[in-house]
N, C-alpha and C. Protein backbone atom coordinates (compact mmCIF):
# COMPACT_ATOMS: atom_id res chain seq x y z
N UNK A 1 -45.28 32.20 45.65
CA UNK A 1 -44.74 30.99 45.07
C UNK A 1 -43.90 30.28 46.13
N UNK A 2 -43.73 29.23 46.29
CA UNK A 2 -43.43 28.27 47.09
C UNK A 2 -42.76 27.06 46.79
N UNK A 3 -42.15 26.09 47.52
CA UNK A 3 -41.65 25.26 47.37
C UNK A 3 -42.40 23.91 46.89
N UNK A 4 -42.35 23.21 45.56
CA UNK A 4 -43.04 22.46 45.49
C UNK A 4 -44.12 22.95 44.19
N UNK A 5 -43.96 24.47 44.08
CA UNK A 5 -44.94 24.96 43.09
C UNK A 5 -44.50 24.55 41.99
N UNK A 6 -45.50 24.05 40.53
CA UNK A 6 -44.96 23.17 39.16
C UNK A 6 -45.83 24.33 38.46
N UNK A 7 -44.89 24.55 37.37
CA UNK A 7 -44.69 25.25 36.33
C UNK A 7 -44.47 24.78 35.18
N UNK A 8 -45.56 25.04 34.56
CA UNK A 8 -45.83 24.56 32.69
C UNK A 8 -45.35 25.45 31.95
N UNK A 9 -44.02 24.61 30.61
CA UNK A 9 -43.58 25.69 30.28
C UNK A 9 -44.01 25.18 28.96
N UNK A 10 -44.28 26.54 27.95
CA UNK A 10 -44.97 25.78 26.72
C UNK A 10 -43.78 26.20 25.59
N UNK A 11 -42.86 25.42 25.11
CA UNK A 11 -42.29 26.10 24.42
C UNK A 11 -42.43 26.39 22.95
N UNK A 12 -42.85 27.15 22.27
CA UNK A 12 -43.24 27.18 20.72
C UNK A 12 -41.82 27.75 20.20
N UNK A 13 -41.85 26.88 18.74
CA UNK A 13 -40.65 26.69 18.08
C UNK A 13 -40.86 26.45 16.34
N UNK A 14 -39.97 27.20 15.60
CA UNK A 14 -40.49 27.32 14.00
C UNK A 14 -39.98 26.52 13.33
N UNK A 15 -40.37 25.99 11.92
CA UNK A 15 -39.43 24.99 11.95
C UNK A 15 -39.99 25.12 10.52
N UNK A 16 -39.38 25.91 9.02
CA UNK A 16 -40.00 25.99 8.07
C UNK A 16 -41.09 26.88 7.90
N UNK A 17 -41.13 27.67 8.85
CA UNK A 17 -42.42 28.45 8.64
C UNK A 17 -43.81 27.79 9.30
N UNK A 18 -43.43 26.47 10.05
CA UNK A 18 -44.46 25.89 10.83
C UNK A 18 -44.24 26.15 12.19
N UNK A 19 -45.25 26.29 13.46
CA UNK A 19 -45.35 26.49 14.49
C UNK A 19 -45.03 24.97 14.93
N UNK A 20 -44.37 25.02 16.21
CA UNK A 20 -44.59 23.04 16.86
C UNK A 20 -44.57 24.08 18.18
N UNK A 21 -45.04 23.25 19.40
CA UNK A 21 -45.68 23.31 20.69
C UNK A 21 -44.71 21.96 21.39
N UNK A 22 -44.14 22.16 22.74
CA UNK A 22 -43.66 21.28 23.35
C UNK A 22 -43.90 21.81 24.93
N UNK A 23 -44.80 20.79 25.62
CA UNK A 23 -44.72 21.30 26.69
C UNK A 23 -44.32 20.59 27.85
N UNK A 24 -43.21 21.09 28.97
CA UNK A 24 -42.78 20.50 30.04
C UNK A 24 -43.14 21.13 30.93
N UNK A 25 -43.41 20.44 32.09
CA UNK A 25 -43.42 20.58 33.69
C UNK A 25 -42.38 20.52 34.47
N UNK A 26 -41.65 21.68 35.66
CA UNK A 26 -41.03 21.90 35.90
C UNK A 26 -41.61 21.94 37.93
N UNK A 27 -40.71 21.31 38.76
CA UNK A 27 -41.30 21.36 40.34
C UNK A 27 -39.98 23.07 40.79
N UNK A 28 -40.51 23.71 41.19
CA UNK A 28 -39.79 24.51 42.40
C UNK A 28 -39.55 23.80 43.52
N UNK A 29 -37.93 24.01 43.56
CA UNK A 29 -37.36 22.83 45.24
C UNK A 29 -37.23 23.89 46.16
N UNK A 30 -37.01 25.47 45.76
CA UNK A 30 -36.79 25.84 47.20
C UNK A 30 -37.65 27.19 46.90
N UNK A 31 -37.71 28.07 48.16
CA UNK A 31 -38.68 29.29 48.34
C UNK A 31 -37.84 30.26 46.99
N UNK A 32 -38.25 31.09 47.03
CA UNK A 32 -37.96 32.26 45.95
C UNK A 32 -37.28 33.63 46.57
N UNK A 33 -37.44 33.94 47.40
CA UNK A 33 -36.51 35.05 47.70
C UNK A 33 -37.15 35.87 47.38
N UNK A 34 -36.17 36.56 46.89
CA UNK A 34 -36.58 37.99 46.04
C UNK A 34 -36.89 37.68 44.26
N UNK A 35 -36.08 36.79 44.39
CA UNK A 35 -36.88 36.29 42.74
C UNK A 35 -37.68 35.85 42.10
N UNK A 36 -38.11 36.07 40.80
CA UNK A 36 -39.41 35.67 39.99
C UNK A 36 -39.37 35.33 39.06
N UNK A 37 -39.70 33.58 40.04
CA UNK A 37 -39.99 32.63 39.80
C UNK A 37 -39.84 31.81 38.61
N UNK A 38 -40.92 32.78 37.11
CA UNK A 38 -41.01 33.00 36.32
C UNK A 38 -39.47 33.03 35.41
N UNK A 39 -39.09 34.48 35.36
CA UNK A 39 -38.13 34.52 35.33
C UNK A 39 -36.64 33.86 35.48
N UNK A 40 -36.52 32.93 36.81
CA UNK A 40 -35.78 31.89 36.96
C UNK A 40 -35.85 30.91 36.28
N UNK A 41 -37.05 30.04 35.88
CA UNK A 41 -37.29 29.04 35.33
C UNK A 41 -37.14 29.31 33.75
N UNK A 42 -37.82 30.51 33.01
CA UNK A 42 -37.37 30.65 32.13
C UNK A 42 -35.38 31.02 31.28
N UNK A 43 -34.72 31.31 32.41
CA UNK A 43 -33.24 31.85 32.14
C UNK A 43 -32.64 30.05 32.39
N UNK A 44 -33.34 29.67 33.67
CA UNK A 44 -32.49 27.70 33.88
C UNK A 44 -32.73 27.44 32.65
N UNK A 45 -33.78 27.48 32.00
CA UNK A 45 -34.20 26.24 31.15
C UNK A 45 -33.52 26.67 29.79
N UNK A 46 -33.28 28.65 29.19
CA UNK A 46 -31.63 28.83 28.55
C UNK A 46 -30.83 27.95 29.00
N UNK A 47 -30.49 28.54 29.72
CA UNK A 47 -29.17 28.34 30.07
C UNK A 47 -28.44 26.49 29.98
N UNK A 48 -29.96 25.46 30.48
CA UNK A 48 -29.38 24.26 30.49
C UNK A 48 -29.79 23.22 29.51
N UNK A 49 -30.84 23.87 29.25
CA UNK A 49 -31.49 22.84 28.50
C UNK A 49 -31.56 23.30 26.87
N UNK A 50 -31.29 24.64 26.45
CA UNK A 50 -31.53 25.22 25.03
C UNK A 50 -30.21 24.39 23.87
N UNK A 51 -29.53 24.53 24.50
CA UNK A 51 -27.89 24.38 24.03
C UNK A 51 -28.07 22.87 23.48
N UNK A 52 -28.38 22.01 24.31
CA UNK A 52 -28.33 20.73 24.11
C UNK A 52 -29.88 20.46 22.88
N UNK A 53 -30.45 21.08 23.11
CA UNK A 53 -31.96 21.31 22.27
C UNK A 53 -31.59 21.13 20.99
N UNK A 54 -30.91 22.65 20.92
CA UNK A 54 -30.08 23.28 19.64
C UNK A 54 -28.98 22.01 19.11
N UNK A 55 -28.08 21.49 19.60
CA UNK A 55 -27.59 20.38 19.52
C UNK A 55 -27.88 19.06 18.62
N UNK A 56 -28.94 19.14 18.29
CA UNK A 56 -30.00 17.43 18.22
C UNK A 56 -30.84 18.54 16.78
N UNK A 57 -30.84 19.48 16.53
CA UNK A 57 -31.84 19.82 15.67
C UNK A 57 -31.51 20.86 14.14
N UNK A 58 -31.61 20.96 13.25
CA UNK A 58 -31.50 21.42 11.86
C UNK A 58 -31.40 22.95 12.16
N UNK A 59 -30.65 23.66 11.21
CA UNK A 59 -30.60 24.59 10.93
C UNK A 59 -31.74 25.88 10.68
N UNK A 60 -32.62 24.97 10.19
CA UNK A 60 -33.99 25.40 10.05
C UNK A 60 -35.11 25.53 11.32
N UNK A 61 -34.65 25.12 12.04
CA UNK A 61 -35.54 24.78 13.29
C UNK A 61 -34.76 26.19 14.33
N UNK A 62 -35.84 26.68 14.83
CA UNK A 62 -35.36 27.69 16.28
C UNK A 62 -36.75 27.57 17.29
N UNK A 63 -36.13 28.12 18.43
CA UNK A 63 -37.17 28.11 19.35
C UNK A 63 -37.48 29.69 19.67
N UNK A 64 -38.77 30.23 19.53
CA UNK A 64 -39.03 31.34 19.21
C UNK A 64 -39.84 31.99 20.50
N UNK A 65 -40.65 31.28 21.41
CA UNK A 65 -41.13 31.81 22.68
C UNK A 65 -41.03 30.79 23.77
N UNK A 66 -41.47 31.52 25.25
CA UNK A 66 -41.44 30.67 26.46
C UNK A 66 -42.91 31.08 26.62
N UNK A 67 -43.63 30.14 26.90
CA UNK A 67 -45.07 30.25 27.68
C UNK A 67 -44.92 29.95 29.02
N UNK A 68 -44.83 30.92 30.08
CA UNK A 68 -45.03 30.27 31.31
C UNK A 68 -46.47 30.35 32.58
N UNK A 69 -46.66 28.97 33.04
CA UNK A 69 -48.14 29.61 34.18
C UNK A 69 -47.87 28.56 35.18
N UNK A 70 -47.84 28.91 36.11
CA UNK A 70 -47.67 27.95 37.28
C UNK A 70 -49.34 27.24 36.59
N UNK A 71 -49.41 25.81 37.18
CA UNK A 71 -50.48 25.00 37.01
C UNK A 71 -50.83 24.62 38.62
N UNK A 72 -49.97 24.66 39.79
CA UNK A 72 -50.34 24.16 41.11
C UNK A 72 -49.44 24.32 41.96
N UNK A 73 -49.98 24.20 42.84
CA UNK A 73 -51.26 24.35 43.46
C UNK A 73 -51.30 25.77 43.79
N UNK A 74 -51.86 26.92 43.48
CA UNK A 74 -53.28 27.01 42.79
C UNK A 74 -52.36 27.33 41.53
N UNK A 75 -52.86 27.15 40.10
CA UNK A 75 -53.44 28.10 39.15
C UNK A 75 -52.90 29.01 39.28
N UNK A 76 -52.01 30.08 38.41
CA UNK A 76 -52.01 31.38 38.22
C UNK A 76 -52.07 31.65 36.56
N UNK A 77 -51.84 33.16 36.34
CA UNK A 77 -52.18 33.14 34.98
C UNK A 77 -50.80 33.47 33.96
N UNK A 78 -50.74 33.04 32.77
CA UNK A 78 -49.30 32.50 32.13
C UNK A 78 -48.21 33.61 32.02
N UNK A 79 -47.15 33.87 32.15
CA UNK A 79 -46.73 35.14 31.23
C UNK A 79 -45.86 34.79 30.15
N UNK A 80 -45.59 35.55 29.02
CA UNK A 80 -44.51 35.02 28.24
C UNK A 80 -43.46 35.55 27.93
N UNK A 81 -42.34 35.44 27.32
CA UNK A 81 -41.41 35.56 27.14
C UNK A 81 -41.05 35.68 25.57
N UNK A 82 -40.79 36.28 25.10
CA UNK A 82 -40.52 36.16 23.50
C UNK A 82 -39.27 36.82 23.51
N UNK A 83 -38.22 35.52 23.02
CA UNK A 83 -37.08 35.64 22.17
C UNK A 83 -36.54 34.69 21.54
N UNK A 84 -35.51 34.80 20.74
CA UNK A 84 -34.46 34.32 19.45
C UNK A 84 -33.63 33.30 20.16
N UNK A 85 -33.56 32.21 20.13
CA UNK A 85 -32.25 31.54 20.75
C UNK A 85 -31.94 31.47 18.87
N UNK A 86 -30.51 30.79 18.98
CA UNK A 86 -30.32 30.60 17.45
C UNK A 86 -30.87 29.09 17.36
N UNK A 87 -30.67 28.96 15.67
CA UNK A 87 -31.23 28.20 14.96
C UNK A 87 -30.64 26.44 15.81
N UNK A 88 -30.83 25.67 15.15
CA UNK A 88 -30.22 24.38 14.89
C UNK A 88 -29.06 24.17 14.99
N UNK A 89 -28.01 23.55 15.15
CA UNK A 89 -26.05 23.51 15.16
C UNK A 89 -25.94 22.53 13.38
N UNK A 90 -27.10 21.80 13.38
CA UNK A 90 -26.77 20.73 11.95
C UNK A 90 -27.70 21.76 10.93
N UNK A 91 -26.71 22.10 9.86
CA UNK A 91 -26.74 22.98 8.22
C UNK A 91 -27.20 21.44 7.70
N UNK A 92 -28.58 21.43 7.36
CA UNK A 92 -28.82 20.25 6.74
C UNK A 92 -30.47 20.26 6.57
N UNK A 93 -31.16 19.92 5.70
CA UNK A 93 -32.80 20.25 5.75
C UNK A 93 -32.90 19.37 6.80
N UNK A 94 -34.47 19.68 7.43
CA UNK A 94 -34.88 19.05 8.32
C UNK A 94 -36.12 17.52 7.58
N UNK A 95 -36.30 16.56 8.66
CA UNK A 95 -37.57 16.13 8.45
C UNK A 95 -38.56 16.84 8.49
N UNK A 96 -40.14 16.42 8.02
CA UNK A 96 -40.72 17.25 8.15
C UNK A 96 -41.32 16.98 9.95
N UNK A 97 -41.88 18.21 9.97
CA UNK A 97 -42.29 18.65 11.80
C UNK A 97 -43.51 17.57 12.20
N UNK A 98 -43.60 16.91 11.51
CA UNK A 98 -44.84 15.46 12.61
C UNK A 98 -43.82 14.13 12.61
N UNK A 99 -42.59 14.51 11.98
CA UNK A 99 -41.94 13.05 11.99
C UNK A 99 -40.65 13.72 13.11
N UNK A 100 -40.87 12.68 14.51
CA UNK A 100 -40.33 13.41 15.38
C UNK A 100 -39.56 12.37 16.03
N UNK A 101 -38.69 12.82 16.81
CA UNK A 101 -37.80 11.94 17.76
C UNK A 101 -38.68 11.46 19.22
N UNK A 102 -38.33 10.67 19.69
CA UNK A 102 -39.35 10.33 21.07
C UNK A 102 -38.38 10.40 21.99
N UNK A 103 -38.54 10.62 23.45
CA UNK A 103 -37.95 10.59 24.84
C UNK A 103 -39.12 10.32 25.28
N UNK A 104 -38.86 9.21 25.92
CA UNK A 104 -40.20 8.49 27.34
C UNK A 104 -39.67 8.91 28.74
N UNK A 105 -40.24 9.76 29.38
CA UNK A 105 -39.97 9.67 30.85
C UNK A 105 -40.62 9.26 32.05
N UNK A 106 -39.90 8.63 33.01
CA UNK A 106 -40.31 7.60 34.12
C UNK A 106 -39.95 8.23 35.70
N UNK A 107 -41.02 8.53 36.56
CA UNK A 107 -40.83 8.94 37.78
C UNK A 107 -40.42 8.12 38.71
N UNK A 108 -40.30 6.62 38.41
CA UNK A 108 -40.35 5.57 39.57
C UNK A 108 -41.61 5.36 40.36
N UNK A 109 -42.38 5.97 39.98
CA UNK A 109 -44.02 5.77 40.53
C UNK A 109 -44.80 4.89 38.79
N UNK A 110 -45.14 3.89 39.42
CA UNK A 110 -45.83 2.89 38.17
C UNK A 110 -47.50 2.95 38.24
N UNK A 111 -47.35 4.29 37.99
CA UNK A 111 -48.91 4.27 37.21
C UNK A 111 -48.76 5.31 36.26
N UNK A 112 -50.03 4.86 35.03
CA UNK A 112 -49.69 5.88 33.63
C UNK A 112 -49.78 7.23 34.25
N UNK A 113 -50.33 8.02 35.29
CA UNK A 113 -50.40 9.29 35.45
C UNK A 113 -49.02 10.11 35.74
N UNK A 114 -47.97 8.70 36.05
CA UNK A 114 -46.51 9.32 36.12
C UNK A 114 -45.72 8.99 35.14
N UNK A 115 -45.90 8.57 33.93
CA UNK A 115 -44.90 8.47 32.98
C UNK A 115 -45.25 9.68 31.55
N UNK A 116 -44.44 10.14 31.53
CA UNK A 116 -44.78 11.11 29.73
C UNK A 116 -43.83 10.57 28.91
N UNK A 117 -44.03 11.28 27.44
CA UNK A 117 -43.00 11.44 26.56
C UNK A 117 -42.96 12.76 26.15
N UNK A 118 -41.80 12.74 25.28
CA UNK A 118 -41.44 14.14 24.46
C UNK A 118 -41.44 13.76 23.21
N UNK A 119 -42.07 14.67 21.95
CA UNK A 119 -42.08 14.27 20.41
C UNK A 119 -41.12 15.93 19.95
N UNK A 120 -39.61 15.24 20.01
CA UNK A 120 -38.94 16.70 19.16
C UNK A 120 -39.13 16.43 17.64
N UNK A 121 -39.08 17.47 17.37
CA UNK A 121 -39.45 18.01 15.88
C UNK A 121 -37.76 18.33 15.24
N UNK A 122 -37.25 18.32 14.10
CA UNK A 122 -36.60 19.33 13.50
C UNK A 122 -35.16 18.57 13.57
N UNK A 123 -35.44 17.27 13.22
CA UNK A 123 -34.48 16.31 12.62
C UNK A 123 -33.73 16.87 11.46
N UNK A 124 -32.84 16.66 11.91
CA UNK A 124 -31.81 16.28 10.45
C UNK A 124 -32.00 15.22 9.39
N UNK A 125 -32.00 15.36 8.23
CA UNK A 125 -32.48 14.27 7.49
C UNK A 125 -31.08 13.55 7.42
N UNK A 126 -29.98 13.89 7.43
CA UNK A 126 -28.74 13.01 7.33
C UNK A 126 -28.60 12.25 8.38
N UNK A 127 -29.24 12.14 9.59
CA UNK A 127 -28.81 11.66 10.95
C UNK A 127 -30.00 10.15 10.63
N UNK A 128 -30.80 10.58 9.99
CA UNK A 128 -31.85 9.38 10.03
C UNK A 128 -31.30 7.91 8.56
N UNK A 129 -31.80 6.78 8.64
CA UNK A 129 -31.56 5.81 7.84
C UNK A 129 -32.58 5.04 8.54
N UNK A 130 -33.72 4.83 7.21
CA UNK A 130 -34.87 3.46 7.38
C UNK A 130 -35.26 3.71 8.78
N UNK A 131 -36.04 5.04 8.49
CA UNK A 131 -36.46 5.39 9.91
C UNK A 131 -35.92 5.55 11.60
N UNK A 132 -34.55 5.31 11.42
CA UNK A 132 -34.03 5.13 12.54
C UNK A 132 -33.33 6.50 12.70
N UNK A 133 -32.10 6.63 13.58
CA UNK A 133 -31.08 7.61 13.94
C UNK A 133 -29.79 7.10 14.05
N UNK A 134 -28.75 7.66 13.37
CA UNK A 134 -27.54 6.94 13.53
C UNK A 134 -26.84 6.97 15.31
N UNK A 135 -26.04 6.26 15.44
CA UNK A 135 -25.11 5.82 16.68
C UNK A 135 -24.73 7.43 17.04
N UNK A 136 -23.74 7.87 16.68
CA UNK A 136 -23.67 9.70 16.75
C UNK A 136 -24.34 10.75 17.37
N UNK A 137 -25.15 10.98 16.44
CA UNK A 137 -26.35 11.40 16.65
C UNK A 137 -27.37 10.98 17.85
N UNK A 138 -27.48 9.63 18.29
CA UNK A 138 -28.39 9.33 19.35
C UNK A 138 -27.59 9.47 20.48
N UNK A 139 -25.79 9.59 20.90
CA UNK A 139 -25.44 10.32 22.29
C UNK A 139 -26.06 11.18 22.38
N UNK A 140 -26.20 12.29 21.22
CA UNK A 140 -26.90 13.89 21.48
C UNK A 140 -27.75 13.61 22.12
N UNK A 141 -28.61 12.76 21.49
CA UNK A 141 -30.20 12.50 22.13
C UNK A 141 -30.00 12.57 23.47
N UNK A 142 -29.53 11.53 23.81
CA UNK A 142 -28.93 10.87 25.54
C UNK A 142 -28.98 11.97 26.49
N UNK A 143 -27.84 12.28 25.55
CA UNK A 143 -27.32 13.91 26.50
C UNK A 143 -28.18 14.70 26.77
N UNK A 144 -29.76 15.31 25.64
CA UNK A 144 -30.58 16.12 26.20
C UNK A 144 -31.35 15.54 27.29
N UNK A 145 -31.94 14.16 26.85
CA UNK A 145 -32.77 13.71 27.83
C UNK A 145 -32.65 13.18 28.94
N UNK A 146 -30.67 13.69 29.10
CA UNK A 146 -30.37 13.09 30.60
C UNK A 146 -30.25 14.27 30.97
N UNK A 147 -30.67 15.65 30.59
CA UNK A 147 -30.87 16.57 31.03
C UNK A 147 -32.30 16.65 32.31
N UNK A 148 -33.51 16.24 31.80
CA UNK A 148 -34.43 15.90 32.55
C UNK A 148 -34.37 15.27 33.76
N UNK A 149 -33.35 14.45 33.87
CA UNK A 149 -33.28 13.93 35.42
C UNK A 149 -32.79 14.45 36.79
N UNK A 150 -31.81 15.40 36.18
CA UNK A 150 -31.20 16.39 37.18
C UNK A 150 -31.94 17.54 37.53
N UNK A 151 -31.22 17.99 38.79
CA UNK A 151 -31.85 19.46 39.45
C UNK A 151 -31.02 20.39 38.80
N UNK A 152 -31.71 21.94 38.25
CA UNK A 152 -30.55 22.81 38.05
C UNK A 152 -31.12 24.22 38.14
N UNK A 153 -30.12 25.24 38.54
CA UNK A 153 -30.34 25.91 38.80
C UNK A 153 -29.54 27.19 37.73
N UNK A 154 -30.22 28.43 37.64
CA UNK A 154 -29.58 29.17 36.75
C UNK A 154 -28.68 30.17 37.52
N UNK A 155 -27.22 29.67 36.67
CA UNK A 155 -25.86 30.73 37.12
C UNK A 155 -25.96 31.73 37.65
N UNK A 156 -26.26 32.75 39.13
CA UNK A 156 -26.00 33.49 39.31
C UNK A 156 -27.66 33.84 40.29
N UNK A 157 -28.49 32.69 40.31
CA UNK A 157 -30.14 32.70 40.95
C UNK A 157 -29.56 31.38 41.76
N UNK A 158 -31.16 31.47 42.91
CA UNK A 158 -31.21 30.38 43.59
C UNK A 158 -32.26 29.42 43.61
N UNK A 159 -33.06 29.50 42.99
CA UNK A 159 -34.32 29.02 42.73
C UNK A 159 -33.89 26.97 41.51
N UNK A 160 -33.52 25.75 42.72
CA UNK A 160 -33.20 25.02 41.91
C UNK A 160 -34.78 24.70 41.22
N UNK A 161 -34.38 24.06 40.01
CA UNK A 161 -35.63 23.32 39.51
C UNK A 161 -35.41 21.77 39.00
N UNK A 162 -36.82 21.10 39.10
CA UNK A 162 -36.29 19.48 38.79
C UNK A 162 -37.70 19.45 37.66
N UNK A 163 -37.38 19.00 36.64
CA UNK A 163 -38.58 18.33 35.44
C UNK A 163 -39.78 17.41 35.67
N UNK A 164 -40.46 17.68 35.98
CA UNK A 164 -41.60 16.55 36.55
C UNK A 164 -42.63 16.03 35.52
N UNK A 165 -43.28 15.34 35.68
CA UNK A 165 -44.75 14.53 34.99
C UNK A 165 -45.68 15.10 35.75
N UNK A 166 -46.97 16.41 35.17
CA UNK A 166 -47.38 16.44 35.74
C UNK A 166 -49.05 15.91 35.96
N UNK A 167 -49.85 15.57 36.65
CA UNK A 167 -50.99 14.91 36.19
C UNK A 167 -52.02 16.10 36.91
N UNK A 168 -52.82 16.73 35.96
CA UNK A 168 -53.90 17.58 36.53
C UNK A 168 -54.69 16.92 37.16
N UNK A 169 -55.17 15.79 36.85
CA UNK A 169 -56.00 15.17 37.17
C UNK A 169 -55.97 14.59 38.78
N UNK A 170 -54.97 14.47 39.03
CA UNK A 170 -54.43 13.97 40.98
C UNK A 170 -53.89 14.89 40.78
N UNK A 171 -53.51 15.82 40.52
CA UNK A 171 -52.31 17.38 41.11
C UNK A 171 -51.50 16.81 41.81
N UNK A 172 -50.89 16.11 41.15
CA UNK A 172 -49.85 15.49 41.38
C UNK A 172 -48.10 16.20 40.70
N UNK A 173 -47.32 15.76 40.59
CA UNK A 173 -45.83 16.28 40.10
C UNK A 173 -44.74 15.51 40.96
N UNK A 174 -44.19 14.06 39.70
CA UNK A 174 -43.50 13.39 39.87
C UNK A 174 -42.25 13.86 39.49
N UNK A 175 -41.45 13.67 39.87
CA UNK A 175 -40.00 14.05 39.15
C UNK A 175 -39.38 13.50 38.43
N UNK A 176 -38.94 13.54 37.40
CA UNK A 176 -38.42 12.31 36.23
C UNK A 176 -37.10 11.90 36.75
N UNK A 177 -37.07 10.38 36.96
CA UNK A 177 -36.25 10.08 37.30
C UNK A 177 -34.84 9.04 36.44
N UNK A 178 -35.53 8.82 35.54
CA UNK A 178 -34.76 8.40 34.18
C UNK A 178 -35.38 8.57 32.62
N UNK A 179 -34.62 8.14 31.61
CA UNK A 179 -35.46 8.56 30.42
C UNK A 179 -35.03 7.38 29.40
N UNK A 180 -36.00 7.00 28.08
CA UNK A 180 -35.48 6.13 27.83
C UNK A 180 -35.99 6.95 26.25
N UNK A 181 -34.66 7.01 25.51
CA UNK A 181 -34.65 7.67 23.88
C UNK A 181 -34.72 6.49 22.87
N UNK A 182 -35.78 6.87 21.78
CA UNK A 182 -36.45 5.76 21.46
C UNK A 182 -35.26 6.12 19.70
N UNK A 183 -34.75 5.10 19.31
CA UNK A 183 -34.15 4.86 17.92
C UNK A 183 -34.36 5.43 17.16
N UNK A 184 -35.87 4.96 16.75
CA UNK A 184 -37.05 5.24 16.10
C UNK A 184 -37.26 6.24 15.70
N UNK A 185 -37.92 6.83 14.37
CA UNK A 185 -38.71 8.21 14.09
C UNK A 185 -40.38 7.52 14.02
N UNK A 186 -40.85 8.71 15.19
CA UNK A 186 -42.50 8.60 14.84
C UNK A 186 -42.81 9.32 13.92
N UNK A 187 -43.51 9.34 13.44
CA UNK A 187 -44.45 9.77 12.57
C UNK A 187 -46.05 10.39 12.94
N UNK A 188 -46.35 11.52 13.55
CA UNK A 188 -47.22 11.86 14.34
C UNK A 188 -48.59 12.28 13.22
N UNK A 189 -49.34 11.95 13.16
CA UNK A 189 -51.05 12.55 12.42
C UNK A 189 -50.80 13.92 13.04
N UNK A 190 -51.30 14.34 11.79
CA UNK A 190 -51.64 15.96 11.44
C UNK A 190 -52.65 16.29 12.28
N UNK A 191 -52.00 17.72 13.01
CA UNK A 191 -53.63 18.29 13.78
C UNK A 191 -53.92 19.55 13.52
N UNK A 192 -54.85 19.66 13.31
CA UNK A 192 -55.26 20.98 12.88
C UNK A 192 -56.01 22.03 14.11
N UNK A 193 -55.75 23.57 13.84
CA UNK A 193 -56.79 24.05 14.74
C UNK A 193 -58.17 24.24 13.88
């Protein structure tokens, strides 16, 4: 593993007894050492990004595994991780899991192969009014998805990591360089396997 190597992390999360899927791309900035890799990226992304997750989401909602597989350059094969972070910080039913919050992210490269979004699941129904999100409630937002723009590294490892867009298609991996949190609740169509 190497500098520059991007890592798909798939995170599955329960929410009522329903499965939801969220997946981010992550760039490696420096060599690895003695550490793995794996391992690093899964403890950063505790450590910085769960808290604030947990933050923004219902009581009912937890995040229950890490899927990890490098995607490039080359390909390796996934490993996972299964554990408990706790639930939600808001005691309150949730929306249901296709009516989701949006984060759009932007690399500073202007073509669609560098921009994504994020659809979180596991709203609070008190935070929402006529489809929207109250004032309150949307710093949280802020706060996670200004998580994405920074480099970080987990307490006590050296392995920094930065959030990228990644496009299979050019094997490419932009780095998100701002984010823009949408008011709004989508409303996502049902998919089935």
């Amino acid at each position: 593993m190497a500098i520059n190597d991007v890592y798909k992390l798939v995170c599955i999360q329960s929410q009522n007894n329903i499965s939801i899927a969220n997946v981010f791309h992550f760039k490696q900035l420096a060599a690895e050492g003695a550490e793995n890799p794996f391992d690093s990226l899964t403890q950063m992304f505790t450590e910085h990004f769960v808290p604030e997750w947990q933050a923004i989401c219902s009581d009912r909602w937890s995040l229950t595994d890490l899927l990890v597989n490098k995607v490039g350059p080359p390909p390796e094969p996934s490993q996972e991780f299964n554990f408990t972070t706790g639930s939600g910080d808001f005691i309150q039913e949730p929306l249901p899991p296709n009516q989701c919050l949006v984060i759009r992210t932007y690399t500073g490269v202007w073509e669609k192969f560098a921009r994504g979004r994020m659809h979180l699941s596991g709203i609070p129904v008190t935070v929402t009014q006529q489809g929207s999100i109250s004032g309150t409630y949307f710093g949280l937002v802020q706060a996670f998805g200004a998580k994405f723009t920074a480099t970080h590294t987990k307490t006590g490892l050296t392995i920094p990591w930065r959030a990228c867009v990644w496009s299979e298609l050019f094997t490419v991996a932009n780095e998100i360089t701002h984010t823009v949190e949408l008011v709004g609740i989508k409303t996502l169509r049902s998919r089935t396997r």
